[in-house]
Protein backbone atom coordinates (compact mmCIF):
# COMPACT_ATOMS: atom_id res chain seq x y z
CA UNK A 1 72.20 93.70 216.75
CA UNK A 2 74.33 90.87 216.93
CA UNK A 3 74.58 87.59 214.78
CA UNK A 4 73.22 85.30 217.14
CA UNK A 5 69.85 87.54 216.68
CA UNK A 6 69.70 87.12 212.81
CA UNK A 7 66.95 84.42 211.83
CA UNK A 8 65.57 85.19 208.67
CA UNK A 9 68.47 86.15 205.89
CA UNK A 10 66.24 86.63 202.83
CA UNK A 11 66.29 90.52 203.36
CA UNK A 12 70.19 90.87 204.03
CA UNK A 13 72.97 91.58 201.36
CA UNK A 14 74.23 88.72 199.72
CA UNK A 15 77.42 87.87 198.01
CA UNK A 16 77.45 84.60 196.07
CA UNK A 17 80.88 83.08 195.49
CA UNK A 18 79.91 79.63 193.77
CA UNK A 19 82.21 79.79 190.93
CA UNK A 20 84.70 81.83 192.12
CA UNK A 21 88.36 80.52 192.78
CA UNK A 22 90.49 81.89 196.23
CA UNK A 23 91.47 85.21 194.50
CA UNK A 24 88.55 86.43 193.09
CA UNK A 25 86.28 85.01 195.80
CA UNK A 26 89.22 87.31 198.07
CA UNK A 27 88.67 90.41 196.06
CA UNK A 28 84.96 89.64 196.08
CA UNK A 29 84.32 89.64 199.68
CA UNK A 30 86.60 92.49 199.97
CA UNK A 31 84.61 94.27 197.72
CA UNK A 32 81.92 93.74 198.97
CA UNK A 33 82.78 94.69 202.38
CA UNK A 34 83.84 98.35 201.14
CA UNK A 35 80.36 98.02 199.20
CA UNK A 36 78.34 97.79 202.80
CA UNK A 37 80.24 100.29 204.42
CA UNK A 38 79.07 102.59 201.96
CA UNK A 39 74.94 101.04 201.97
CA UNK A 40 75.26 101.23 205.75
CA UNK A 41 74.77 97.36 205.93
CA UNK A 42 75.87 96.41 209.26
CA UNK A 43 74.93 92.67 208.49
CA UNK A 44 75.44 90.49 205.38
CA UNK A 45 75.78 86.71 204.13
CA UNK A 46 78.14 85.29 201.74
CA UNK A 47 77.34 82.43 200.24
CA UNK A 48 80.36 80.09 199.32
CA UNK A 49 78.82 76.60 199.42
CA UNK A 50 79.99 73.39 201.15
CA UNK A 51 81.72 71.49 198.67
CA UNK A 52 85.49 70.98 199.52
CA UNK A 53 85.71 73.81 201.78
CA UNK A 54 88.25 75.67 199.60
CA UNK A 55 85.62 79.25 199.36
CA UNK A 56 84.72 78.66 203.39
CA UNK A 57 88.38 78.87 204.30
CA UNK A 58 88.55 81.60 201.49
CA UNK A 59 86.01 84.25 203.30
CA UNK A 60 87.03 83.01 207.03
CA UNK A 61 90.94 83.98 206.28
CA UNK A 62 89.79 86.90 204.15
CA UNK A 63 86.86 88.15 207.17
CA UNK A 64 89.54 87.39 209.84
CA UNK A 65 92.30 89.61 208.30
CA UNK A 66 89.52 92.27 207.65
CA UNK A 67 89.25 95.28 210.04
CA UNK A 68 86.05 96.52 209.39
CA UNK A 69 84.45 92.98 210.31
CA UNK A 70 83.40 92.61 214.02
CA UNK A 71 81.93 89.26 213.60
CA UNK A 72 81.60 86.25 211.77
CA UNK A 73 79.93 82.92 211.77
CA UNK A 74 78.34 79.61 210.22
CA UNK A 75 74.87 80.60 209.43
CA UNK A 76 72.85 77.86 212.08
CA UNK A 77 70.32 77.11 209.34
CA UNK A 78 72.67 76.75 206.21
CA UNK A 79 76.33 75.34 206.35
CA UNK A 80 76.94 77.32 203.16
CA UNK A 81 76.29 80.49 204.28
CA UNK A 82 78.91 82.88 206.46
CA UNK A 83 77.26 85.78 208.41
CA UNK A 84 79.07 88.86 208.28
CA UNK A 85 78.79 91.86 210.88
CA UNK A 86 81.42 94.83 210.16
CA UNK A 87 81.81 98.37 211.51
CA UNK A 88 80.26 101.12 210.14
């Protein structure tokens, strides 16, 4: 399954970062991440808001760096919300 498939999120993993700052919403997603791997969740959304942009650059530098993800995007319906495939 790929991203571009994904409609409806309500059943998927979520990670909620409102409130975090860079570092903890870093550790978070990483976290996280590790966290799937061992659910066998190939797909998940973290939600880190529009405001300034500070938590969206946050989880696109931290996904980017990550090896386990395969791919990431804006979710179409919510410009708050990342979707997150990684490698099982």
């Amino acid at each position: 399954m790929t991203l571009d498939n994904v409609v409806l999120i309500d059943h998927l993993p979520k990670l909620d970062l409102h409130g975090h700052d860079r570092e903890t919403a870093r550790v978070s997603i990483q976290e996280f991440i590790e966290d799937n791997v061992k659910l066998k969740n190939e797909i998940f959304i973290i939600i880190h808001g529009i405001g300034t942009g500070v938590l969206r650059k946050t989880t696109s530098d931290t996904l980017r760096k990550n090896k386990r993800v395969l791919e990431f995007k804006t979710y179409y319906y919510n410009q708050g919300c990342t979707l997150v495939r990684i490698k099982l």
